[in-house]
C-alpha atoms as a PDB file:
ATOM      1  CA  UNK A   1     -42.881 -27.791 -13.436  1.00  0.00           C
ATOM      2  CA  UNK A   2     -41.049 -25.612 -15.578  1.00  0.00           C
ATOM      3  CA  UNK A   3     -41.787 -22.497 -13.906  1.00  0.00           C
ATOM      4  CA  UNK A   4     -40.698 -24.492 -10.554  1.00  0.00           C
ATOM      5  CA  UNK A   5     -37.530 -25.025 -12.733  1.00  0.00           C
ATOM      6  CA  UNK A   6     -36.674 -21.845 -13.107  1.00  0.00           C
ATOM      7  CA  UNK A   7     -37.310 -20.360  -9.431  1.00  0.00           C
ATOM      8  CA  UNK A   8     -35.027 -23.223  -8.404  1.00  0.00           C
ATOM      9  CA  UNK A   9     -32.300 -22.514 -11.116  1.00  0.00           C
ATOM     10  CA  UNK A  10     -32.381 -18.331  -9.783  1.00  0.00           C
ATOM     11  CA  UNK A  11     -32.184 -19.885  -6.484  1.00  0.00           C
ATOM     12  CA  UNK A  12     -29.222 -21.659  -7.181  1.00  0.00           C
ATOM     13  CA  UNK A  13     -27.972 -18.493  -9.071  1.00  0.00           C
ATOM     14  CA  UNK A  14     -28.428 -16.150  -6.230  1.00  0.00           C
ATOM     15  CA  UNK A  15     -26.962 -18.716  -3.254  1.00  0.00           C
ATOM     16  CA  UNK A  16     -23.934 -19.429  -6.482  1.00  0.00           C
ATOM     17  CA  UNK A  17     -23.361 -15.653  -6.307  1.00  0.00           C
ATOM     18  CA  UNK A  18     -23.557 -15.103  -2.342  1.00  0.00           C
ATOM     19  CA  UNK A  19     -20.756 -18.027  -1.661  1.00  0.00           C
ATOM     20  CA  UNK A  20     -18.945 -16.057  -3.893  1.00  0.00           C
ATOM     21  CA  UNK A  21     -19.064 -12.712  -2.195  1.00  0.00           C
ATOM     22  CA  UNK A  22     -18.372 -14.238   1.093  1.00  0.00           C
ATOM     23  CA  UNK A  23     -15.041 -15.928  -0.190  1.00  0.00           C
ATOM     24  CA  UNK A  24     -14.268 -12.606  -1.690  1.00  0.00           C
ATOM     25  CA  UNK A  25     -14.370 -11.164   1.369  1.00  0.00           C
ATOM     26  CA  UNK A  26     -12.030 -13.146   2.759  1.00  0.00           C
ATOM     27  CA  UNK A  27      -8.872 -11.363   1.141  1.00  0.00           C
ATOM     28  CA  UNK A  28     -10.285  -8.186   1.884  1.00  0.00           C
ATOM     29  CA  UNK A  29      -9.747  -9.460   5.502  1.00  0.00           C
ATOM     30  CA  UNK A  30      -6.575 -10.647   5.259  1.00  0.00           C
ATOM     31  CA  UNK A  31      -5.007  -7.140   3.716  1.00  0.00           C
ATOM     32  CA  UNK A  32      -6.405  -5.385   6.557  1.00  0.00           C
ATOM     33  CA  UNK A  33      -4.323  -8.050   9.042  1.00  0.00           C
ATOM     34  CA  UNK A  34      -1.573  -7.720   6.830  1.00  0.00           C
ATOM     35  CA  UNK A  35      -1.394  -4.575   6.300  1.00  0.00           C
ATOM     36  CA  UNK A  36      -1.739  -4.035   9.975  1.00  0.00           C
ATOM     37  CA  UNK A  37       1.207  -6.589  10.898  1.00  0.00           C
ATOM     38  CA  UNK A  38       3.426  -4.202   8.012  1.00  0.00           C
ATOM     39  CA  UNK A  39       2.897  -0.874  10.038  1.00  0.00           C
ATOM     40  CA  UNK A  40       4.145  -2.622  13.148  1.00  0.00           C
ATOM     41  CA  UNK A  41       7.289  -3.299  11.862  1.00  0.00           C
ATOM     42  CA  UNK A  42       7.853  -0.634   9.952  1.00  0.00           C
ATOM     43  CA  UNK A  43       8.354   1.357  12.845  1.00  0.00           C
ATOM     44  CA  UNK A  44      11.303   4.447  13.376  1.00  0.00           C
ATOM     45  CA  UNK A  45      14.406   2.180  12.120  1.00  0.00           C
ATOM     46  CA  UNK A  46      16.985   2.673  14.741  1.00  0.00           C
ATOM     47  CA  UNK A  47      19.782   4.888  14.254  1.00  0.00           C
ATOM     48  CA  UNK A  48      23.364   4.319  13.045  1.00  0.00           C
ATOM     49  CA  UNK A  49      25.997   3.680  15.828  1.00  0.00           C
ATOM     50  CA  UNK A  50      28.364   6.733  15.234  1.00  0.00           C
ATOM     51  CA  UNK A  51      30.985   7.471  18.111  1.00  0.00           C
ATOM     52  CA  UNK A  52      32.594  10.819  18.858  1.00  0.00           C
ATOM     53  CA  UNK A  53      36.248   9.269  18.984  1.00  0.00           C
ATOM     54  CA  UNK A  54      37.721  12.044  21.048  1.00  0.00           C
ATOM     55  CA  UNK A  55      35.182  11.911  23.376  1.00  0.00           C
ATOM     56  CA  UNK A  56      35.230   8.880  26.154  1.00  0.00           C
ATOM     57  CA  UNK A  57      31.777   8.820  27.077  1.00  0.00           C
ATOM     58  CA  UNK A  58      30.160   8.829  23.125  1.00  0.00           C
ATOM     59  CA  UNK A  59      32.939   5.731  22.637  1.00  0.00           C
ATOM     60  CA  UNK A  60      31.805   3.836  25.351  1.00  0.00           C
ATOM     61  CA  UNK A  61      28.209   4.285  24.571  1.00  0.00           C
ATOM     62  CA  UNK A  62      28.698   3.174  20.997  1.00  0.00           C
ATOM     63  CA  UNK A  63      30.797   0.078  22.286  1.00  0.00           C
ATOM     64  CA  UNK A  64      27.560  -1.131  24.963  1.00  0.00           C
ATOM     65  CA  UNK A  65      25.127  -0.068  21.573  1.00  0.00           C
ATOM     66  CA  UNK A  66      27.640  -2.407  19.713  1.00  0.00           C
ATOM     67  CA  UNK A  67      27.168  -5.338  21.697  1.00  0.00           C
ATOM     68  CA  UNK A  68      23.356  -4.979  22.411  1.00  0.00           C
ATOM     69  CA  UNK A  69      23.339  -4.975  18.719  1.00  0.00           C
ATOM     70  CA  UNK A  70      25.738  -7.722  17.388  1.00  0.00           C
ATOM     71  CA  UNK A  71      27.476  -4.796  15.778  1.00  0.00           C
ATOM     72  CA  UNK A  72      30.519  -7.083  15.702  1.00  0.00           C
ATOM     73  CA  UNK A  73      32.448  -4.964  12.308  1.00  0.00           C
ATOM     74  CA  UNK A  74      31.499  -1.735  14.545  1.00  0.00           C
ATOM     75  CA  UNK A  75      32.939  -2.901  17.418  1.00  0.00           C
ATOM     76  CA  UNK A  76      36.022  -4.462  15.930  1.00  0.00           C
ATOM     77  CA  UNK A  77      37.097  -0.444  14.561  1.00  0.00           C
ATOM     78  CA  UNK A  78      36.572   0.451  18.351  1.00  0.00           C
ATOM     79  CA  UNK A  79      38.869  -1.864  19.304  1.00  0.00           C
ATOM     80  CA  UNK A  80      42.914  -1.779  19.839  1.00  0.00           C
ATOM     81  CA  UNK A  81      44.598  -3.377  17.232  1.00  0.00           C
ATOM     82  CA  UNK A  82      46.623  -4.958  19.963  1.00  0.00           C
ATOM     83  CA  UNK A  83      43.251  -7.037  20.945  1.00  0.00           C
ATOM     84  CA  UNK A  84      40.859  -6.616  23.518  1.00  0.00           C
ATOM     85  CA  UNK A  85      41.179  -8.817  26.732  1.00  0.00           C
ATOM     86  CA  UNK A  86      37.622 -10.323  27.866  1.00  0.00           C
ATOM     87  CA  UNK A  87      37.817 -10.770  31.750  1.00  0.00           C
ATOM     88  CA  UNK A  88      35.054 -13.045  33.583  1.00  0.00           C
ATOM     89  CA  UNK A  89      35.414 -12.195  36.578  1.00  0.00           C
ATOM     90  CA  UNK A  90      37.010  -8.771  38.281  1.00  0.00           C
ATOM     91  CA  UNK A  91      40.673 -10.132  38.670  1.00  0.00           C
ATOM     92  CA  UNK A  92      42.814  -9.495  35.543  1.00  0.00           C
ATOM     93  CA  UNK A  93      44.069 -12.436  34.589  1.00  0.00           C
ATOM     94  CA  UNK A  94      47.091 -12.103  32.259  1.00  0.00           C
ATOM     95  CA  UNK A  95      47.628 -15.378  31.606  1.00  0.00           C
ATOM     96  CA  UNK A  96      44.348 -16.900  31.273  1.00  0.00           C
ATOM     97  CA  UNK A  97      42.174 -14.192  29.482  1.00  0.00           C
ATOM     98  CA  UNK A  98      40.870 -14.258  26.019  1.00  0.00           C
ATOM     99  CA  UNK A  99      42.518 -11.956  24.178  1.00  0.00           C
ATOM    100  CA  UNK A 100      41.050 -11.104  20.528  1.00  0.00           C
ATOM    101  CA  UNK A 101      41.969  -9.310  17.906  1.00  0.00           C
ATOM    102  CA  UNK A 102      40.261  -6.577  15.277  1.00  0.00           C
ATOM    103  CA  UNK A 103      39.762  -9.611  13.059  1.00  0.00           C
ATOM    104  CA  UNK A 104      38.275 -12.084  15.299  1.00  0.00           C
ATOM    105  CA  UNK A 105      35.747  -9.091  16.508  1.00  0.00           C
ATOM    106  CA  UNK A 106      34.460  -8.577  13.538  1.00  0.00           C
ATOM    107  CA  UNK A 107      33.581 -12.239  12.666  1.00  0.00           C
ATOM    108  CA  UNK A 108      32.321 -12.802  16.244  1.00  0.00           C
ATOM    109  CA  UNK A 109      28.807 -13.696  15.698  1.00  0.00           C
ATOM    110  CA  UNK A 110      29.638 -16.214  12.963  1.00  0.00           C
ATOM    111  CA  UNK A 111      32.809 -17.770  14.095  1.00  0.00           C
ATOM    112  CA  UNK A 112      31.699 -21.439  16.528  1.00  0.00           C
ATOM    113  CA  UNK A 113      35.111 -21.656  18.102  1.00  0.00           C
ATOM    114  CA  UNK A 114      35.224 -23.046  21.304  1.00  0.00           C
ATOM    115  CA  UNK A 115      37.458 -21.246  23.259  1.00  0.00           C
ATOM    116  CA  UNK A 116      39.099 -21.442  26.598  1.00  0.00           C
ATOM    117  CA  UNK A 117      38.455 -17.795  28.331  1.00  0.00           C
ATOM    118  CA  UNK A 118      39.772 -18.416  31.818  1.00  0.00           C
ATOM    119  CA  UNK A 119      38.467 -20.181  34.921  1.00  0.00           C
ATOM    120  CA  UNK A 120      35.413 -19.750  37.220  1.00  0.00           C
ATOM    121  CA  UNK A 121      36.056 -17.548  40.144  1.00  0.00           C
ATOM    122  CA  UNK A 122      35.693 -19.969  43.506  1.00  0.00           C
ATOM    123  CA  UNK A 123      35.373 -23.377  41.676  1.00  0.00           C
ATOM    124  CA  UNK A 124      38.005 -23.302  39.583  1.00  0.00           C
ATOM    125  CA  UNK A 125      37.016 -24.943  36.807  1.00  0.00           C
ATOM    126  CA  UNK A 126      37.646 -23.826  32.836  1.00  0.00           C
ATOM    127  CA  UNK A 127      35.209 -21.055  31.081  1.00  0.00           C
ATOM    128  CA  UNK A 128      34.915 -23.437  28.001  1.00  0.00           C
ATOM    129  CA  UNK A 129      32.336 -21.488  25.271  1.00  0.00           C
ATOM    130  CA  UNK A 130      31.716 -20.422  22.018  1.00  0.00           C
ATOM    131  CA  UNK A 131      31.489 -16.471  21.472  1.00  0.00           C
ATOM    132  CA  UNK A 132      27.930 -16.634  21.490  1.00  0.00           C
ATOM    133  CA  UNK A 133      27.564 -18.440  24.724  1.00  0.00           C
ATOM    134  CA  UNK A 134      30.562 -16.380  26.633  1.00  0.00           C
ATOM    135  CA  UNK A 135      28.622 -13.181  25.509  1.00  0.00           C
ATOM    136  CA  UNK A 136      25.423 -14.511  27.046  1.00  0.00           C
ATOM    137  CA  UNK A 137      27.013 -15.453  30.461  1.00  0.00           C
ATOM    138  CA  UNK A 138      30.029 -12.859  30.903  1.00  0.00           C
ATOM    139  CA  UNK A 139      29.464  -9.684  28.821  1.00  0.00           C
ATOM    140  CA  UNK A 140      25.740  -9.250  27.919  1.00  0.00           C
ATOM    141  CA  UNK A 141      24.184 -10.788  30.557  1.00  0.00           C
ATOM    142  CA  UNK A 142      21.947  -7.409  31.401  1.00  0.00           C
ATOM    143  CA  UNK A 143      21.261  -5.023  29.379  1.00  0.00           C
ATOM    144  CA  UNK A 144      23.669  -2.300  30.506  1.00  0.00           C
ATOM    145  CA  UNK A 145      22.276   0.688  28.490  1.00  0.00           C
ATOM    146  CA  UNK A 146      20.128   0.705  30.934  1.00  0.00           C
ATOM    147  CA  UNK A 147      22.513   0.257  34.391  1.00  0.00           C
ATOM    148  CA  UNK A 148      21.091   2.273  36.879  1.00  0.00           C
ATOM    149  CA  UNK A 149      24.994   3.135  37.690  1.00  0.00           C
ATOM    150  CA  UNK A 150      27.079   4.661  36.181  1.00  0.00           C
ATOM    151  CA  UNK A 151      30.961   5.032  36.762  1.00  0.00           C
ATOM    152  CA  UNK A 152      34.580   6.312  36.006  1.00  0.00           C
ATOM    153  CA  UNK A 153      37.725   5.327  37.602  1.00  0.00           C
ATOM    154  CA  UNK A 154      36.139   3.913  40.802  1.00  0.00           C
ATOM    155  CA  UNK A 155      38.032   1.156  42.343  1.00  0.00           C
ATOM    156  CA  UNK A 156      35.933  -2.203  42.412  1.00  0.00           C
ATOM    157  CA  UNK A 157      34.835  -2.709  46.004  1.00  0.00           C
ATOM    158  CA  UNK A 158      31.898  -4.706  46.176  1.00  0.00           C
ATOM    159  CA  UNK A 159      32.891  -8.117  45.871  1.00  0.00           C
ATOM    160  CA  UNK A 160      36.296  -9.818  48.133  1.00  0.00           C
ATOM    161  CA  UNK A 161      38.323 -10.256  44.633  1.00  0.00           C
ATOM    162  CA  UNK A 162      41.347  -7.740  43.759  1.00  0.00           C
ATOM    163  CA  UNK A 163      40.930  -5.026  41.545  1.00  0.00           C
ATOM    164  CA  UNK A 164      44.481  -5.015  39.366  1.00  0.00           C
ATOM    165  CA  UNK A 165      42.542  -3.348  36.583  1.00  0.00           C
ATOM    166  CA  UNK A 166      45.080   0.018  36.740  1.00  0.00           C
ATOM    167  CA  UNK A 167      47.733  -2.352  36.876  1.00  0.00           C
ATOM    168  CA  UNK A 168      47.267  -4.403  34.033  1.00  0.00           C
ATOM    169  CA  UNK A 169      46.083  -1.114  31.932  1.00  0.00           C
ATOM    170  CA  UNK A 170      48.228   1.448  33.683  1.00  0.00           C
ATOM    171  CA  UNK A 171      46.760   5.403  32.754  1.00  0.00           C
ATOM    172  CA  UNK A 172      43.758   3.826  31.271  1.00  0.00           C
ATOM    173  CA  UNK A 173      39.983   4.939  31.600  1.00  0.00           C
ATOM    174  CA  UNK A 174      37.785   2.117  32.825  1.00  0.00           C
ATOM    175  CA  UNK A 175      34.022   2.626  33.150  1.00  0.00           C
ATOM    176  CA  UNK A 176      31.446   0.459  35.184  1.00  0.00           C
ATOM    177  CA  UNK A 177      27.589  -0.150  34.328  1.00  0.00           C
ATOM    178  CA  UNK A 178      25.983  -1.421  37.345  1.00  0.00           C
ATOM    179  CA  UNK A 179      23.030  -3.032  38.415  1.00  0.00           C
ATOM    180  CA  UNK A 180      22.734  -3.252  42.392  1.00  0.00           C
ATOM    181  CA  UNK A 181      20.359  -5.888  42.220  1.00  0.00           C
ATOM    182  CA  UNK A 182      17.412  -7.619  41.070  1.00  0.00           C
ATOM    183  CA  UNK A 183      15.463  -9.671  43.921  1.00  0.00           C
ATOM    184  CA  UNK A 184      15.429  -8.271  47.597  1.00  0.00           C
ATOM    185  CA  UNK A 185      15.541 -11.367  48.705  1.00  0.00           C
ATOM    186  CA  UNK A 186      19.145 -11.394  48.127  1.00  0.00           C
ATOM    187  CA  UNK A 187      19.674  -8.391  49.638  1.00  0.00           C
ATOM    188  CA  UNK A 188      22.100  -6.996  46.861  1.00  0.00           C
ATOM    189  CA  UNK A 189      24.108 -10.333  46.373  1.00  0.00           C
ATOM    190  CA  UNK A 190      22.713 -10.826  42.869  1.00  0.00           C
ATOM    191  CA  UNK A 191      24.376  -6.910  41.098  1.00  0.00           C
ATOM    192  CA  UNK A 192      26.388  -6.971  38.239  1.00  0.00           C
ATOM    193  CA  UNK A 193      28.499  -5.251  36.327  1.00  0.00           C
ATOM    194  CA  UNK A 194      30.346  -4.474  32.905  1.00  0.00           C
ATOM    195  CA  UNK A 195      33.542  -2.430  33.188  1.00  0.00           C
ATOM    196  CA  UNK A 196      34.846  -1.421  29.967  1.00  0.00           C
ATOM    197  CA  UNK A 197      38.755  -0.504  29.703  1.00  0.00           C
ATOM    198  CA  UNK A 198      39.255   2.407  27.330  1.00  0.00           C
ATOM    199  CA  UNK A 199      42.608   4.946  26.276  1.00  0.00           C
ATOM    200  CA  UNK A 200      43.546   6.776  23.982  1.00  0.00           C
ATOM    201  CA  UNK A 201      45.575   5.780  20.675  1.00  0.00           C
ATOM    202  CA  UNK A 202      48.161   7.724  19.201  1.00  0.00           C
ATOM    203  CA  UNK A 203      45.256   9.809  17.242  1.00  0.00           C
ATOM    204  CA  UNK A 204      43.750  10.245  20.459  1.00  0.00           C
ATOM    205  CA  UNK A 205      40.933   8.459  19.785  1.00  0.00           C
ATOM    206  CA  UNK A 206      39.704   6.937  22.852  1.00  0.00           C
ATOM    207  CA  UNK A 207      39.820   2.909  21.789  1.00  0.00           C
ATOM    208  CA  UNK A 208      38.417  -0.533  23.927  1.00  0.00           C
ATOM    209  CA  UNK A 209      41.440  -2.361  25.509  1.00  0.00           C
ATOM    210  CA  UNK A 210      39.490  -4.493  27.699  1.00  0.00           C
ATOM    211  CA  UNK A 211      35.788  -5.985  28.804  1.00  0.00           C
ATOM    212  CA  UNK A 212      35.748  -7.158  32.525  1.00  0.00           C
ATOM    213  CA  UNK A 213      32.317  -8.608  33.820  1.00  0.00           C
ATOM    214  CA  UNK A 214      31.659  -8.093  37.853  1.00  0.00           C
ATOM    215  CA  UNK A 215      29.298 -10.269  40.046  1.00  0.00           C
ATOM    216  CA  UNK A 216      29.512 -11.196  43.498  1.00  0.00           C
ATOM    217  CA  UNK A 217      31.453 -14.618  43.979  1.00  0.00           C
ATOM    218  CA  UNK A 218      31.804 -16.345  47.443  1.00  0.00           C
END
């Protein structure tokens, strides 16, 4: 009996020791997922948004890499201090458009207003929406970094609505990112566009005056 006492006792010791070394394995484990998850996102960080002021093209990149990245302070020091005017639709509406200034840029992604930005082209009816939700819908609606078209000072002829862009920002610069379309089955009636209204400031820095979103409309 007492030797059986023993052997059973070792037993114990040895199966004690072997739960042990399994649920020491388990962290082992978990720093190899974890570690794993770290390298993922620890990738290249992406680069500051710097714009060449005097050149149009490196201010209206930085302005698109603005809003794909919520940039909103960035955006608000390429930006008029007279305000920018956010169009819906291609028609310049003077008295309708949202108009904001440097200030309410640069709070854009926290401010909740609900704000009226003009009407629906073809029904009529009021563009009610926070920032957040007019961004969605009118400005970043695609990602036009990657617009397949690009654009300067080319008349808006796509869609039946009058283009009075020159004439509500005589001598400016306007350029258009389009997409031509997404599903053939609508055989081109589903492109888009962004148009963004640039000139030059008394420095001659090329500044945003104006964000006009294009779609067809019947």
């Amino acid at each position: 009996m007492h030797t059986s006492s023993r052997a059973s006792a070792l037993a114990l010791a040895l199966l004690s020791l072997s739960i042990v070394a399994c649920s020491g394995d388990e962290p082992v484990d978990t720093g190899s997922d974890s570690s794993s998850a770290v390298s993922s996102i620890s990738d290249e960080p992406l680069q500051p948004i710097q714009a060449d002021r005097n050149d149009r093209d490196s201010t209206a990149q930085a302005i698109l890499e603005s809003f794909a990245r919520s940039e909103w302070q960035i955006l608000s020091e390429l930006s008029s201090p007279m305000g920018v005017r956010f169009t819906p639709s291609t028609y310049v509406n003077v008295d309708t458009d949202q108009t904001l200034t440097q200030t309410d840029i640069a709070a854009f992604g926290t401010d909740e207003t609900t704000r009226l930005w003009g009407v629906e082209e073809g029904s009529g009816f009021p563009i009610t929406m926070t920032n957040t939700e007019y961004l969605a819908r009118y400005v970043w609606d695609q990602d036009y970094r990657t617009a397949p078209d690009v654009r300067w000072n080319a008349a808006q002829d796509r869609g039946s609505m009058i283009d009075n862009v020159q004439d509500v920002y005589p001598g400016a610069s306007v350029v258009e990112y389009h997409f031509p379309g997404f599903d053939p089955q609508y055989g081109g009636m589903d492109w888009r566009s962004l148009r963004l209204v640039l000139a030059q400031n008394d420095d001659a820095q090329w500044t945003l005056y104006g964000v006009i979103h294009d779609e067809w409309t019947p």
